[in-house]
N, C-alpha and C. Protein backbone atom coordinates (compact mmCIF):
# COMPACT_ATOMS: atom_id res chain seq x y z
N UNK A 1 0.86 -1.17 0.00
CA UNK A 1 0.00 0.00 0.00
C UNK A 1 0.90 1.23 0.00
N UNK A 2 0.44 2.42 -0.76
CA UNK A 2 1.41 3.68 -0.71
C UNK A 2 0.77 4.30 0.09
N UNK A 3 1.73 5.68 0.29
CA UNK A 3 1.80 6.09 1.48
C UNK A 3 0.58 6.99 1.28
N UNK A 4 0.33 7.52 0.21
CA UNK A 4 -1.35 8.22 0.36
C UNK A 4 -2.33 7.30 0.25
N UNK A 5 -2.41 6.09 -0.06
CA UNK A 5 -3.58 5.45 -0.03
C UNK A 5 -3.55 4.92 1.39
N UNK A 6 -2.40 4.67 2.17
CA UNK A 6 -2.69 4.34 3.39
C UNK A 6 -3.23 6.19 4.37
N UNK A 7 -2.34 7.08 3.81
CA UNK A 7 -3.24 8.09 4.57
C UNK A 7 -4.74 8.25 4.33
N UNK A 8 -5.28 7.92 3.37
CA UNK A 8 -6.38 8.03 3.19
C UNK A 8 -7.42 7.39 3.92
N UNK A 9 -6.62 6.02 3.94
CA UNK A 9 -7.89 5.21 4.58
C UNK A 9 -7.64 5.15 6.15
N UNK A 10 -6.57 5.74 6.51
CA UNK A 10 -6.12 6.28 8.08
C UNK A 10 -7.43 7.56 8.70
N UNK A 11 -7.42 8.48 7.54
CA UNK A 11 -8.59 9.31 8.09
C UNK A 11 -9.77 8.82 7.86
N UNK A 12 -10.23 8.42 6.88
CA UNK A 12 -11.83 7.32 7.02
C UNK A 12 -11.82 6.79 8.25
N UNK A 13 -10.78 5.83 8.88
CA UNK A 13 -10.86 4.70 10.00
C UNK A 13 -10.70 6.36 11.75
N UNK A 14 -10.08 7.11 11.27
CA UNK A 14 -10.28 8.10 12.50
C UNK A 14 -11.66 8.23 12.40
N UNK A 15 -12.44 9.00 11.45
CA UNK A 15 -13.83 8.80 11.57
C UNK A 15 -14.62 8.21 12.40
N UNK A 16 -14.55 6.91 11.80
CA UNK A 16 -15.18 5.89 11.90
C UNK A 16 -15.53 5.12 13.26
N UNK A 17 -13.70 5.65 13.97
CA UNK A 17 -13.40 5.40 15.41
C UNK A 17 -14.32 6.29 16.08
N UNK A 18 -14.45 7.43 15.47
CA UNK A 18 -15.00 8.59 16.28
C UNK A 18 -16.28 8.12 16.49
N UNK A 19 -17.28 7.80 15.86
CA UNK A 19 -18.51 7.39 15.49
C UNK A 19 -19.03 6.28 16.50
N UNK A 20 -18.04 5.48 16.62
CA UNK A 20 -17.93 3.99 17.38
C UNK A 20 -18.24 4.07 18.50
N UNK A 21 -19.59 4.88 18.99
CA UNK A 21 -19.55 4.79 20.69
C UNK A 21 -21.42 5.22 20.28
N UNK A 22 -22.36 4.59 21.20
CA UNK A 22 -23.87 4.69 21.28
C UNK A 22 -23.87 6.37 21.52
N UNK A 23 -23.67 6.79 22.52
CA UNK A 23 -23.48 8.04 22.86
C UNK A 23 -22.71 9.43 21.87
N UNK A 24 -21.94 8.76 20.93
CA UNK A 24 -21.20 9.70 19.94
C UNK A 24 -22.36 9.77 19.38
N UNK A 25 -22.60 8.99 18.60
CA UNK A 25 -24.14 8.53 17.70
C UNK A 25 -25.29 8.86 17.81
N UNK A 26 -25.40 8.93 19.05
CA UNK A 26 -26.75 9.86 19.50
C UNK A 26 -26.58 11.08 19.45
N UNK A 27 -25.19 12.04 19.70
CA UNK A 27 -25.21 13.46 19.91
C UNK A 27 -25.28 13.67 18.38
N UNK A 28 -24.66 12.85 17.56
CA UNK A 28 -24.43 12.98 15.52
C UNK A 28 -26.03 13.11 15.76
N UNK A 29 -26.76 12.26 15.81
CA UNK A 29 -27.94 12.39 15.13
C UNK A 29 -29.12 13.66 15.36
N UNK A 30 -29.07 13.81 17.09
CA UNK A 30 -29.13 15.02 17.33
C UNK A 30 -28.60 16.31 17.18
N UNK A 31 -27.85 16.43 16.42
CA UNK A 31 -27.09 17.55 16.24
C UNK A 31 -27.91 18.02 14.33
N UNK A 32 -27.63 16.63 13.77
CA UNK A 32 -28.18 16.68 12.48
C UNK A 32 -29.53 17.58 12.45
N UNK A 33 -30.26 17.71 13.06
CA UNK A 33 -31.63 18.29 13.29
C UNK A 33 -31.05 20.14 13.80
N UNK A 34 -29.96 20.60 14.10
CA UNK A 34 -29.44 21.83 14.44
C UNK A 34 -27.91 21.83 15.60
N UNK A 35 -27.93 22.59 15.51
CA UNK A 35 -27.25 22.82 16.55
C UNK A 35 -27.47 22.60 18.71
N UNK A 36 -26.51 22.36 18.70
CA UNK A 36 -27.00 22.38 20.34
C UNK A 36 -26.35 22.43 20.97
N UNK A 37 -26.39 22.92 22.79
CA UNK A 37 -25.58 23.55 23.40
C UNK A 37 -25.10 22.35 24.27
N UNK A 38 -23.89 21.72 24.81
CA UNK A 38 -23.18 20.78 25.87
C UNK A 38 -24.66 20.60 26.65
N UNK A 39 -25.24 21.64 27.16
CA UNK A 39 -25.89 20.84 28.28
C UNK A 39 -27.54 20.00 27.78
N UNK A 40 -27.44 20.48 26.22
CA UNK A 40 -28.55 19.46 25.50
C UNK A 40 -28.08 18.26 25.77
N UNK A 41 -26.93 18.39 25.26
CA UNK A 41 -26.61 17.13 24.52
C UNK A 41 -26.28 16.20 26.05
N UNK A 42 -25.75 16.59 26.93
CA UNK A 42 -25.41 15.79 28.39
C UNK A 42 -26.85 15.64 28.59
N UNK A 43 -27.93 15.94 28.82
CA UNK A 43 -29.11 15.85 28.94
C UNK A 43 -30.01 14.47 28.37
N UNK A 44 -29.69 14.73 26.39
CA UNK A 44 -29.95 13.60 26.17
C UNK A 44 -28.84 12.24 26.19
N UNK A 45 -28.01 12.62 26.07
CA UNK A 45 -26.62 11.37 26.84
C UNK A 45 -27.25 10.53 27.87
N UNK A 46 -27.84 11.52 29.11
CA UNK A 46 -27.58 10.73 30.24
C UNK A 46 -26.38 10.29 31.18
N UNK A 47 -25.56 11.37 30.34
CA UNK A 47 -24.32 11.53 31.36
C UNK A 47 -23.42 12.55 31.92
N UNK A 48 -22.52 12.19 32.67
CA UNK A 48 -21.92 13.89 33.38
C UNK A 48 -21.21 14.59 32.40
N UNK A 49 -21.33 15.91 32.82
CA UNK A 49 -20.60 16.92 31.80
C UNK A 49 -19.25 16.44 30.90
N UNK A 50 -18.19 15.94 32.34
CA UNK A 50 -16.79 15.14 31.50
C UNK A 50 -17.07 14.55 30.61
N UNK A 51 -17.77 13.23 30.78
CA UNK A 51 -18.09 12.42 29.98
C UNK A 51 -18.46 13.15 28.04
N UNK A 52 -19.40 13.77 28.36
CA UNK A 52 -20.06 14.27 27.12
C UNK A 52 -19.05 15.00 26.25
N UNK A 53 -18.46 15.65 27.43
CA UNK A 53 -16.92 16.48 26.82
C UNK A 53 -16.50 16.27 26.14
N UNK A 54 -15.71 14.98 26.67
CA UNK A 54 -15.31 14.00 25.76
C UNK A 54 -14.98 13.41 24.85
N UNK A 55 -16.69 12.96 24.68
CA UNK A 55 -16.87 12.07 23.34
C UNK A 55 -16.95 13.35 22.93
N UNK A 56 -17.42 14.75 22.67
CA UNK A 56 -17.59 15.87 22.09
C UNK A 56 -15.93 16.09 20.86
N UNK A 57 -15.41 16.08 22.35
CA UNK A 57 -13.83 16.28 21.59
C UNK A 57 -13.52 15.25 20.99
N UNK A 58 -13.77 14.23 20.75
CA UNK A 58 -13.08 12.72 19.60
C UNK A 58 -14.12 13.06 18.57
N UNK A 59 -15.37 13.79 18.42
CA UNK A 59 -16.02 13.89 17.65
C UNK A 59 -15.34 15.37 16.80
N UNK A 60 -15.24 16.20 17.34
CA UNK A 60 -14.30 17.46 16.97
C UNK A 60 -12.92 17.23 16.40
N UNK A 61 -12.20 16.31 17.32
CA UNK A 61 -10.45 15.72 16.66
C UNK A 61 -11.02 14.82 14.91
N UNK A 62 -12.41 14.55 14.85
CA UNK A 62 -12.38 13.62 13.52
C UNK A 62 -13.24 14.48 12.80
N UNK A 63 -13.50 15.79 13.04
CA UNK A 63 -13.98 16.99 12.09
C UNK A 63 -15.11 16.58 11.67
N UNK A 64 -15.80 16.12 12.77
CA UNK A 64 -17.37 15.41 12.34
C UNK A 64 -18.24 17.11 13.04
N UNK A 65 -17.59 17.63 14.28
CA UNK A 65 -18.18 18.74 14.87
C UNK A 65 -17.68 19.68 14.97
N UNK A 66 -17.97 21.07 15.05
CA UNK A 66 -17.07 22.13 15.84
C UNK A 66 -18.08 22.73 16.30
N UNK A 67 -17.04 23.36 17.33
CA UNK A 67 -17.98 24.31 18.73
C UNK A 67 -18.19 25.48 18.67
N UNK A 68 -18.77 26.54 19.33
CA UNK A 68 -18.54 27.94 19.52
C UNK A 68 -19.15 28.43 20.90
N UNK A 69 -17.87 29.01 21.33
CA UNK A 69 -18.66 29.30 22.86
C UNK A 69 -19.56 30.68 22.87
N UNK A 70 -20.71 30.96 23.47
CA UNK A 70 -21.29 32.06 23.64
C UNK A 70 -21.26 32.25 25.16
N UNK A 71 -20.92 33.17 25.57
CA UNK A 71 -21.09 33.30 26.82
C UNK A 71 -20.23 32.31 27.14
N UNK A 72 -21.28 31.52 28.52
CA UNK A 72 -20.83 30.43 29.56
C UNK A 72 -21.45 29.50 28.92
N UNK A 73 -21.82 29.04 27.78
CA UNK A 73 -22.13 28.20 27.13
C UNK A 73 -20.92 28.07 25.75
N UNK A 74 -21.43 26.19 25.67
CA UNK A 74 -21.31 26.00 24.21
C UNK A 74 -21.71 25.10 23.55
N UNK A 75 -21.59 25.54 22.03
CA UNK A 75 -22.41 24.86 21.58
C UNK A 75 -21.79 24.40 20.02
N UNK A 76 -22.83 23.10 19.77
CA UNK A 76 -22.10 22.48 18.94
C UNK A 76 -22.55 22.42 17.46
N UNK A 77 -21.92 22.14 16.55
CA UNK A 77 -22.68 21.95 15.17
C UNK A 77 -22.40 20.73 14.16
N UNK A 78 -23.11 20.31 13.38
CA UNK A 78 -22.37 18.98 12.46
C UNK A 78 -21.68 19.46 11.52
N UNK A 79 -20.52 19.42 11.31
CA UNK A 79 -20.07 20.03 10.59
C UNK A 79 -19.81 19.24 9.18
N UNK A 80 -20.04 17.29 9.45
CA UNK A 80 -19.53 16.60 8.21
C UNK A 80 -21.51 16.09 7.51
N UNK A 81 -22.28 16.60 7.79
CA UNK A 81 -24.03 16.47 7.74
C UNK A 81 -24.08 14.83 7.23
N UNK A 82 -22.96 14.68 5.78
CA UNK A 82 -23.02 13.10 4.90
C UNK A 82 -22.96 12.19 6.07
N UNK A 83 -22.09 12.13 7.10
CA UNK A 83 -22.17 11.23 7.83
C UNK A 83 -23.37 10.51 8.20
N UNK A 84 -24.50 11.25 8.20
CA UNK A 84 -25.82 10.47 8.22
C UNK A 84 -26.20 9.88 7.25
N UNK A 85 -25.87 9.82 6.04
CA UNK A 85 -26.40 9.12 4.98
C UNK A 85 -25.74 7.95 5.43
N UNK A 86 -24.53 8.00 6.23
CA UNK A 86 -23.72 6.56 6.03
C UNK A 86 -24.75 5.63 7.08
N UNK A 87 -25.33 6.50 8.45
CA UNK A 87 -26.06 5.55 8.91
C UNK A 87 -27.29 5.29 8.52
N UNK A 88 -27.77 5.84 7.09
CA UNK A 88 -28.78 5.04 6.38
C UNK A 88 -28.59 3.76 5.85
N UNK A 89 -27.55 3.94 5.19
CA UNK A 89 -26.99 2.72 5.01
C UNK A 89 -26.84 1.58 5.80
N UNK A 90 -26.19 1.88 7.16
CA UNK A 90 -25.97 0.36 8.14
C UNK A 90 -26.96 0.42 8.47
N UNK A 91 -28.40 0.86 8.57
CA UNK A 91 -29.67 0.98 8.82
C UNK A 91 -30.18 -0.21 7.61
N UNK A 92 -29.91 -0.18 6.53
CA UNK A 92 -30.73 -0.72 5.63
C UNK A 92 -30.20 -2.31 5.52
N UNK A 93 -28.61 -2.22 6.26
CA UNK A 93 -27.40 -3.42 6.33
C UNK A 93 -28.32 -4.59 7.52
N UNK A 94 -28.36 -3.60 8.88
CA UNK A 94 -28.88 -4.49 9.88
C UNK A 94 -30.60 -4.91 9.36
N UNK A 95 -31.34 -4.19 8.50
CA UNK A 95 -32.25 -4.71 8.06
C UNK A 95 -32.31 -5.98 7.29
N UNK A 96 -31.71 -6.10 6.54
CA UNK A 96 -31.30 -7.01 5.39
C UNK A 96 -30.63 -8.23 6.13
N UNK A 97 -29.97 -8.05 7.81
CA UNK A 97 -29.84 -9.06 8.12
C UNK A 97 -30.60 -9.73 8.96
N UNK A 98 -31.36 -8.40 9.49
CA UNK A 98 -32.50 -9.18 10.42
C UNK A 98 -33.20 -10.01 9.48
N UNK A 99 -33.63 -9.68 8.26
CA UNK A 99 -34.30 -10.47 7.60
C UNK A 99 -34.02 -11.95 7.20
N UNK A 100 -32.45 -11.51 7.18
CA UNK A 100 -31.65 -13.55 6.20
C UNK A 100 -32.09 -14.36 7.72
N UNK A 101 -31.68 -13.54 9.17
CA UNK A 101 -32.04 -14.55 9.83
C UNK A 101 -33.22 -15.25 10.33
N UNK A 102 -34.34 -14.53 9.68
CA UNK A 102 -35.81 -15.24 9.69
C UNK A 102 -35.38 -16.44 8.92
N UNK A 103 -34.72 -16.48 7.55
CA UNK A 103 -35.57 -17.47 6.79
C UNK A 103 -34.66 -18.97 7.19
C-alpha cells in the first residue's frame, strides 16, 4: 500500500473510530436536526458533563463537529451532515440481516 492510499484510509478509519460509541451517535444524530448547546446534549446522553466532553472532543479531533462558545455556554454543530447518509446505510445493512435470519 502507498503512502497516500494508506493516509487516506487512516482518516476514514479516524472517523469511523470517532462514530464507534452509542453516545457519539446519538449526539451525531441530534445535532443533524441543528445545533445544540453541551448541556442538550449531556441531557440527552444521560451523562456527566466530563463524559459528554469528551466524546464531544473525539467527535471534533475527527472533524465530524465544531464548537462555539457564547457566553458560559457551548455549543455544537455537524459540521460533516453526509455522515448520516452513512447511517442510512448500516440501517438498511442491519435490516437485510435481520431479515436472512428469519428465513
Amino acid at each position: 500500500m502507498d503512502a497516500k492510499t494508506r493516509q487516506r484510509l487512516e482518516g476514514r478509519a479516524r472517523v469511523l473510530k470517532a462514530l464507534a460509541h452509542p453516545s457519539r451517535l446519538l449526539m451525531v444524530e441530534q445535532l443533524e436536526r441543528g445545533e445544540r448547546c453541551v448541556c442538550e446534549l449531556q441531557e440527552m446522553v444521560g451523562a456527566d458533563m466530563s463524559t459528554v466532553s469528551k466524546h464531544l472532543a473525539v467527535l471534533k479531533r475527527a472533524g465530524i463537529v465544531a464548537d462555539e462558545r457564547r457566553g458560559v455556554q457551548v455549543y455544537y454543530r455537524l459540521t460533516m451532515p453526509c455522515v448520516t447518509r452513512f447511517f442510512d446505510c448500516v440501517g438498511e445493512v442491519l435490516v437485510s440481516i435481520k431479515k436472512g435470519k428469519k428465513r
